[in-house]
Protein backbone atom coordinates (compact mmCIF):
# COMPACT_ATOMS: atom_id res chain seq x y z
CA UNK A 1 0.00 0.00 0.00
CA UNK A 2 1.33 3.29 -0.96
CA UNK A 3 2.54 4.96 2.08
CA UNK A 4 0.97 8.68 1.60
CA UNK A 5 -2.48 6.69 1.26
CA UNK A 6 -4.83 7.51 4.09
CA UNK A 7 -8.32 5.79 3.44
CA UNK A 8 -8.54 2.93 0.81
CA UNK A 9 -12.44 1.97 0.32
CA UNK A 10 -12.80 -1.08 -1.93
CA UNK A 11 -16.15 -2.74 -3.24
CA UNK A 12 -18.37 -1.42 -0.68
CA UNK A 13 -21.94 -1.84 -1.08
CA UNK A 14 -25.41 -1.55 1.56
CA UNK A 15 -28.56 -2.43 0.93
CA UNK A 16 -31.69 -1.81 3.13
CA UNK A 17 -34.17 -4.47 2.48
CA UNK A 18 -35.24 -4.45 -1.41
CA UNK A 19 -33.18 -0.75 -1.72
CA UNK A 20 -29.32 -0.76 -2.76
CA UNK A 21 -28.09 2.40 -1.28
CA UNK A 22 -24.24 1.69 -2.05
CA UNK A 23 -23.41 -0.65 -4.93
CA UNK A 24 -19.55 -1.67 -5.36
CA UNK A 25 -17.98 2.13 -4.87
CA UNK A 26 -14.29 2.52 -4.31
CA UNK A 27 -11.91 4.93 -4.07
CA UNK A 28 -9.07 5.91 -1.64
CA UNK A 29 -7.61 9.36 -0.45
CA UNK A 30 -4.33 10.38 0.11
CA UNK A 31 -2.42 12.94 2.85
CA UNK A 32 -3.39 16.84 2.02
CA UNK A 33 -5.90 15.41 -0.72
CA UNK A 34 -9.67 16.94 -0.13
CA UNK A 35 -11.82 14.20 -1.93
CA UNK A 36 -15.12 14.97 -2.75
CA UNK A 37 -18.54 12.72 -3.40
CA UNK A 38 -20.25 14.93 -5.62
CA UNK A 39 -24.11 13.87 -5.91
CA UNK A 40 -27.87 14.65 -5.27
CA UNK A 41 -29.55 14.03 -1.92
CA UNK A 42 -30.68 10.36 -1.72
CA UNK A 43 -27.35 9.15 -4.17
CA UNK A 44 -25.54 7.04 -1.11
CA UNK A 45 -23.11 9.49 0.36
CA UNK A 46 -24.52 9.78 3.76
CA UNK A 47 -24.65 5.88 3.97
CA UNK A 48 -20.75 5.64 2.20
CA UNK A 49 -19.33 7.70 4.58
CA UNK A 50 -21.45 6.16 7.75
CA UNK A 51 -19.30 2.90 6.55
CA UNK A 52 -16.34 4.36 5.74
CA UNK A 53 -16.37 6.01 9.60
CA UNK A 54 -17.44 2.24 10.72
CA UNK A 55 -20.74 3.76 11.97
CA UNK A 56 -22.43 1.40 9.82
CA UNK A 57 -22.15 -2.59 8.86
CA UNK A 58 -21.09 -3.16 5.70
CA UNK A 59 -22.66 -6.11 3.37
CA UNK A 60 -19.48 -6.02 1.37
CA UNK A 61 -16.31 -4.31 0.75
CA UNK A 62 -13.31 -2.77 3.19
CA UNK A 63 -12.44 -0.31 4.64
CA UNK A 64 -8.44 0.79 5.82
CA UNK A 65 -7.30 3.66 7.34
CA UNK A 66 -3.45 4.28 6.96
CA UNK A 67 -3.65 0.10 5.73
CA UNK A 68 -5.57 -0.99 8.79
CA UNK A 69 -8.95 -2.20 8.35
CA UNK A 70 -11.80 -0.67 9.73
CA UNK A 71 -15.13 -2.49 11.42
CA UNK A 72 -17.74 -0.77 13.65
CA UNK A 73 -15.76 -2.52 16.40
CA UNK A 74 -12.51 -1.12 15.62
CA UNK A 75 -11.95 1.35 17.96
CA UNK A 76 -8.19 2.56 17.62
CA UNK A 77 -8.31 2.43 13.93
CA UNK A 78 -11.38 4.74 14.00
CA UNK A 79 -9.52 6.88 16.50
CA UNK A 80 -7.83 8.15 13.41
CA UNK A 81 -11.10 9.89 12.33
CA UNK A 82 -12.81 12.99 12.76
CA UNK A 83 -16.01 12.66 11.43
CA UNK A 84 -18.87 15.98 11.43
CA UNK A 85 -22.18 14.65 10.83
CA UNK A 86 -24.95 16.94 9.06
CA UNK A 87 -26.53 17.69 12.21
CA UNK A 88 -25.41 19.98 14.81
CA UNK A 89 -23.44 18.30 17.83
CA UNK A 90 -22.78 21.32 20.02
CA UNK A 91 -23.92 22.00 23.54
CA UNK A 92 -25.86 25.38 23.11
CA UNK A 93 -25.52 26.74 26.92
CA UNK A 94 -21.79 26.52 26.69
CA UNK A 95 -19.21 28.74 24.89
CA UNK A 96 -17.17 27.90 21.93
CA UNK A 97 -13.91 26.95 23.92
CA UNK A 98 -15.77 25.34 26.64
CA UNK A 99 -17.31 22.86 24.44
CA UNK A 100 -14.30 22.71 22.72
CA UNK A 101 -12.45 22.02 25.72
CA UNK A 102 -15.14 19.29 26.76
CA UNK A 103 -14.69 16.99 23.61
CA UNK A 104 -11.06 17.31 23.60
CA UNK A 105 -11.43 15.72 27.61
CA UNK A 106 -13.49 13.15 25.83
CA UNK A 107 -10.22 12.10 24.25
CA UNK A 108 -7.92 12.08 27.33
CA UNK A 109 -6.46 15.64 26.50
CA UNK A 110 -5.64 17.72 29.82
CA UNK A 111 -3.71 20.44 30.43
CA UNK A 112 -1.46 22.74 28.41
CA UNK A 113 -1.87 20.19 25.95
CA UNK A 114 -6.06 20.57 25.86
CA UNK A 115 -5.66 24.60 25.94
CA UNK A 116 -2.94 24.67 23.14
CA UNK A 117 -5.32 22.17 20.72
CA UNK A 118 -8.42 24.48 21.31
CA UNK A 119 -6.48 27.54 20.77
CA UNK A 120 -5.36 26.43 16.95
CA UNK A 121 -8.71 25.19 16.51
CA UNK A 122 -10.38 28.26 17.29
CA UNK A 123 -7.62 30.11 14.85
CA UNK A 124 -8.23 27.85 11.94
CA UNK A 125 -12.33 28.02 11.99
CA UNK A 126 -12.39 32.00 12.33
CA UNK A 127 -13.75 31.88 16.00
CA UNK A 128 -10.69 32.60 17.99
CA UNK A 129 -12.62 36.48 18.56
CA UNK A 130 -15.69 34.56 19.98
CA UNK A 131 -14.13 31.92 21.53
CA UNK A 132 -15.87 32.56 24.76
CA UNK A 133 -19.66 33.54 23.80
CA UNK A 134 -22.01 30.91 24.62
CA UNK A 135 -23.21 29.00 21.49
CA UNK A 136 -26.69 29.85 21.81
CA UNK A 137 -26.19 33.28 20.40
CA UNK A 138 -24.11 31.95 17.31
CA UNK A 139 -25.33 32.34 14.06
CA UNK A 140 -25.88 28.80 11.90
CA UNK A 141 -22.44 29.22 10.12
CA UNK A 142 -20.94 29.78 13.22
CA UNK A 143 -22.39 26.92 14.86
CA UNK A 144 -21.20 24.96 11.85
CA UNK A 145 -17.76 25.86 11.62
CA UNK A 146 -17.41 24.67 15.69
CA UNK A 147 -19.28 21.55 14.62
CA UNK A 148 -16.11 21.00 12.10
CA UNK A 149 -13.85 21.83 15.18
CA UNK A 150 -15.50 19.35 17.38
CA UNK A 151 -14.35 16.91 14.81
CA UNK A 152 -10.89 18.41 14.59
CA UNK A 153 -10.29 17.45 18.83
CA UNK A 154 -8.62 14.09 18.04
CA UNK A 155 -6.17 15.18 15.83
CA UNK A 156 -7.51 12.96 12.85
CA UNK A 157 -5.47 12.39 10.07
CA UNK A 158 -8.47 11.44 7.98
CA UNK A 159 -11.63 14.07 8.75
CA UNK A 160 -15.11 13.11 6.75
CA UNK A 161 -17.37 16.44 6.30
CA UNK A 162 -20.86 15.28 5.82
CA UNK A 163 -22.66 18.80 3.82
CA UNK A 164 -20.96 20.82 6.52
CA UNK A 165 -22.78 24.15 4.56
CA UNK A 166 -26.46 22.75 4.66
CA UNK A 167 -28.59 25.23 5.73
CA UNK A 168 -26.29 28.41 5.76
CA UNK A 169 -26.02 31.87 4.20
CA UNK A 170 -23.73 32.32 1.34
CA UNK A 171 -21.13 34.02 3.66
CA UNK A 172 -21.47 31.38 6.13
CA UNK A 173 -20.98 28.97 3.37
CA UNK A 174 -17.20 30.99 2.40
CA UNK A 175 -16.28 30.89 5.83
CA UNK A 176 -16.37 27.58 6.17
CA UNK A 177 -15.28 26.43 2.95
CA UNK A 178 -12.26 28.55 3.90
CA UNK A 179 -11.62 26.21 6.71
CA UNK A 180 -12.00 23.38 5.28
CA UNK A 181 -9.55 24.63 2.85
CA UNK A 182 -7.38 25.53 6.04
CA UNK A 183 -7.37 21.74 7.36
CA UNK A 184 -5.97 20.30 4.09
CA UNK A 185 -3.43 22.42 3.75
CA UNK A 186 -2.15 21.27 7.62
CA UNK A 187 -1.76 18.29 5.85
CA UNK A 188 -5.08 15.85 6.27
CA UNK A 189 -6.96 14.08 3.87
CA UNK A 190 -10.58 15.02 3.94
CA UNK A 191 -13.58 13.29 2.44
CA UNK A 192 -16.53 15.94 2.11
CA UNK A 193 -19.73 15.04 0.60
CA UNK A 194 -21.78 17.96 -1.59
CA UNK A 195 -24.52 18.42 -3.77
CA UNK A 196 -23.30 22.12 -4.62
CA UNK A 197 -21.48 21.81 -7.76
CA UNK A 198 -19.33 24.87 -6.83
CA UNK A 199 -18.18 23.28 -3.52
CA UNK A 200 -16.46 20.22 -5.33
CA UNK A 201 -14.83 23.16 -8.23
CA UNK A 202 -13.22 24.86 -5.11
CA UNK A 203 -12.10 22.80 -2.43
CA UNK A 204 -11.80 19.17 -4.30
CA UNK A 205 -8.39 17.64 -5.58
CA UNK A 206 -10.66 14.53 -7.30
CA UNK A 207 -14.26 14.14 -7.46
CA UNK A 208 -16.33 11.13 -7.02
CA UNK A 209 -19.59 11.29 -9.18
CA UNK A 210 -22.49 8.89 -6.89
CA UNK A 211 -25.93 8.56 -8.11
CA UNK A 212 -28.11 5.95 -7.96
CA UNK A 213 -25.93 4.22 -4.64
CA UNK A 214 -23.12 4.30 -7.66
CA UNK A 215 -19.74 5.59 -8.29
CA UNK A 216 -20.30 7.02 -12.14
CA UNK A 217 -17.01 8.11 -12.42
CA UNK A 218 -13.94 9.91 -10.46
CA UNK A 219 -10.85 12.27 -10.96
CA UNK A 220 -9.63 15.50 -10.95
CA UNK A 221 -11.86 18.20 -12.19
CA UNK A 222 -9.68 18.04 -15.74
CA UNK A 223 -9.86 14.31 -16.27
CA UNK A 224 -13.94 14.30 -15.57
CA UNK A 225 -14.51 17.17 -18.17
CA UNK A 226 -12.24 15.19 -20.41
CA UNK A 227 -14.93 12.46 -20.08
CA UNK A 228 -17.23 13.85 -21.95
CA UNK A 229 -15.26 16.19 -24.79
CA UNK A 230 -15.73 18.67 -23.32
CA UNK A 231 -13.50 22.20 -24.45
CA UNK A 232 -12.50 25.86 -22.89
CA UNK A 233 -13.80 28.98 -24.71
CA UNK A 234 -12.11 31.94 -25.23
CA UNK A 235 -14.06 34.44 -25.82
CA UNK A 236 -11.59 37.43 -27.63
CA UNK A 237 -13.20 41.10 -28.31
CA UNK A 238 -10.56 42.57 -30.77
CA UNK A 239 -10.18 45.32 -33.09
CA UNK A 240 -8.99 44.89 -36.96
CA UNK A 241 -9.33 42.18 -39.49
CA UNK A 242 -10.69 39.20 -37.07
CA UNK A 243 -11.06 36.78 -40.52
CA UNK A 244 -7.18 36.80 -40.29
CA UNK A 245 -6.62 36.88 -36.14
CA UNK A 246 -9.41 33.73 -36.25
CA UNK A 247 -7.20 32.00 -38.58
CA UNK A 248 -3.74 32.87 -36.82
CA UNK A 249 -5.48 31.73 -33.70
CA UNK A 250 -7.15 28.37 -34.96
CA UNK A 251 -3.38 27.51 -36.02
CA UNK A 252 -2.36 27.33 -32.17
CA UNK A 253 -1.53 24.19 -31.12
CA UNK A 254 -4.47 22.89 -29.04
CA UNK A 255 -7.09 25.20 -30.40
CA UNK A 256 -9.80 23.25 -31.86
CA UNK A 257 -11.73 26.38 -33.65
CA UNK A 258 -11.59 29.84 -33.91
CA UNK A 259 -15.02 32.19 -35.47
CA UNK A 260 -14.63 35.26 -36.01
CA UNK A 261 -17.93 37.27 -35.08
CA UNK A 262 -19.00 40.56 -34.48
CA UNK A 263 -16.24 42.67 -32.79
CA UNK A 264 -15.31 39.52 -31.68
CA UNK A 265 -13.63 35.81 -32.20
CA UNK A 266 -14.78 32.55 -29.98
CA UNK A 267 -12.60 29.92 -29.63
CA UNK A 268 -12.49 26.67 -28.07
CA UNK A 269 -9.60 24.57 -27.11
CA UNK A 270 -8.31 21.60 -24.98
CA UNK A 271 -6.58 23.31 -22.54
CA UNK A 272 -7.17 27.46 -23.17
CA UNK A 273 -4.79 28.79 -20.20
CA UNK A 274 -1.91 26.54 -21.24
CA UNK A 275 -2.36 27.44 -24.88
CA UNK A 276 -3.45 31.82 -24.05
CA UNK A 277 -0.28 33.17 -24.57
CA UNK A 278 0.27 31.63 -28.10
CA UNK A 279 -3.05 32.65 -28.81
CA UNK A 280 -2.23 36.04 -28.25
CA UNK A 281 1.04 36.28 -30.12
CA UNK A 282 -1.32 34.80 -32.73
CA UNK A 283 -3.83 37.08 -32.82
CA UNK A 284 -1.31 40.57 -32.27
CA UNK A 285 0.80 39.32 -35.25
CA UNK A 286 -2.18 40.18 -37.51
CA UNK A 287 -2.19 43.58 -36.47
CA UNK A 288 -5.40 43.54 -34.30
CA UNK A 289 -6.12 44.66 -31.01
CA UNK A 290 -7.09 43.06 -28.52
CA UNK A 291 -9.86 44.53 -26.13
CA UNK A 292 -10.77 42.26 -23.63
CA UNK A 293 -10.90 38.52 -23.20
CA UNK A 294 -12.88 35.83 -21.04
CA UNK A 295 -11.96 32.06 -20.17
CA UNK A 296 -15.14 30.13 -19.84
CA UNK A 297 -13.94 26.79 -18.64
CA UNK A 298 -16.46 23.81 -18.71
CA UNK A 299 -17.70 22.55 -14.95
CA UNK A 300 -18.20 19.64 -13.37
CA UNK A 301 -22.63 20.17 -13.82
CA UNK A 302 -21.65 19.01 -17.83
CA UNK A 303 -19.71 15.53 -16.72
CA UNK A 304 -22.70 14.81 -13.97
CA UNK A 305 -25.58 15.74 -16.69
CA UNK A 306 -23.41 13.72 -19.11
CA UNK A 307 -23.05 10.58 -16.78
CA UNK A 308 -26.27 10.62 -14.95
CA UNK A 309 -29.14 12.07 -17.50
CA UNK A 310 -30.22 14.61 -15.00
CA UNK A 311 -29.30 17.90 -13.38
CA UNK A 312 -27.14 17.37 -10.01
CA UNK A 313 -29.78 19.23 -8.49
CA UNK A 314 -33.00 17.17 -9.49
CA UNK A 315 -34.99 15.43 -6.96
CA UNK A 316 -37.26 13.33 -8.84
């Protein structure tokens, strides 16, 4: 087993009675990686990750965690978890470090170790200012981002965010997508479930496409849009003969086709930031001027629509 692998999930699959809510998914996550399964409510990711933290029997399949396997009886091996559950797990009548401070005592921490712990906690969720307020008067992102900090206490290596932003404001939702992006740069792997499209574009290294209790297809963002054919645009407003800049332009390596168009030329290409400075040369050797220009890269909604038949957000 490759020694930078954290979590290695093989085969695992959970049915409940007639219903298979995970069929055969695998995938694995590595040290600083931020994995994300990327699907609507109902696809299997609550019930993926409820195995992968041992929370729930499997009918099939493993689960390791830095290439020890993992059972609902496992205790140490799930020691090396932090796992923060949809719902809120806070105790409302006590302040952010307090119930901080309580968890971490729930782990055997005492002591200048306990205080130190709480204090970087508090730092790297944006609460260190309101570290003593009682809970009770925190707003729902607020309460969220200590929710993710209750799961930080054991010093995981792997932590599993179940939709930590469900039910937040879109500032609450930055602030703790900024954390999140916080904790895997210290290093961890993290496994974070979504159904917001733009959540898996920011924070995700790879992306695991579930629907159906199935694992469509996974990757990096790149690789997934490659899955489908799908190209950059470039979208050039120029001055001066665009018939001839079009035609400089559509001779750049990796540009698949160049139209010129009203005041303007639209391109599309394999890879447009790796091939925009050659397009420009291109284009500026035909005398024209360029105005303006705007990368439209394809997302991730394209590969899911492409792979599943539906919109990521569809509930029927």
């Amino acid at each position: 087993m490759e020694p930078s692998v954290v979590l290695r999930c093989d085969g695992l699959r959970k049915a409940f009675g007639e219903r298979v809510a995970v069929d055969d998914v695998s995938f694995s996550i590595a040290t600083g990686e931020t994995y994300g399964l990327l699907g609507p409510n109902g696809a299997g990711k609550t019930t993926t990750i409820s195995m992968v933290c041992g929370l729930l029997t499997r009918d099939a399949g493993t689960v390791t965690v830095r290439g020890r396997e993992l059972d609902t009886g496992t205790v140490d091996v799930k020691a090396a978890i932090g796992f923060v559950p949809q719902e809120i797990a806070i105790y409302p009548d006590l302040t952010a470090r307090e119930n901080l401070r309580f968890f971490g005592k729930l782990y055997d921490l005492s002591g200048r170790e306990l205080d130190a712990r709480v204090d970087r906690i508090l730092e790297t969720i944006g609460l260190a200012d309101r570290g003593n307020e009682r809970t009770d008067a925190f707003s729902g992102g607020m309460k969220r981002r200590l929710n993710i900090g209750l799961g930080m206490m054991n010093d995981p290596t792997l932590l599993v965010l179940d939709e930590p932003t469900v039910g937040v404001d879109p500032q609450s939702r930055n602030a703790i997508l900024d954390s999140v992006e916080a904790l895997a740069s210290e290093g961890l792997a993290v496994l974070y479930t979504t159904h917001y499209m733009e959540e898996a574009e920011r924070l995700c290294d790879r992306v695991g496409i579930l629907d159906e209790g199935q694992l469509k297809a996974e990757g990096t963002r790149r690789e997934l849009i490659s899955l489908v054919g799908e190209h950059d645009r470039l979208h050039i407003e120029a001055q001066g003969d665009l018939a001839a800049a079009a035609a400089a332009a559509a001779a750049v390596p990796g540009v698949e086709e160049a139209v010129p168009r009203d005041g303007a030329i639209d391109l599309l290409a394999r890879d447009v930031r790796a091939s925009l400075a050659d397009i420009v040369r291109a284009v500026d050797a035909t005398d024209s001027g360029i105005t303006s220009m705007e990368v439209r890269e394809p997302n991730l909604e394209a590969v899911f629509l492409h792979l599943t038949g539906k919109a990521l957000r569809d509930e029927g």
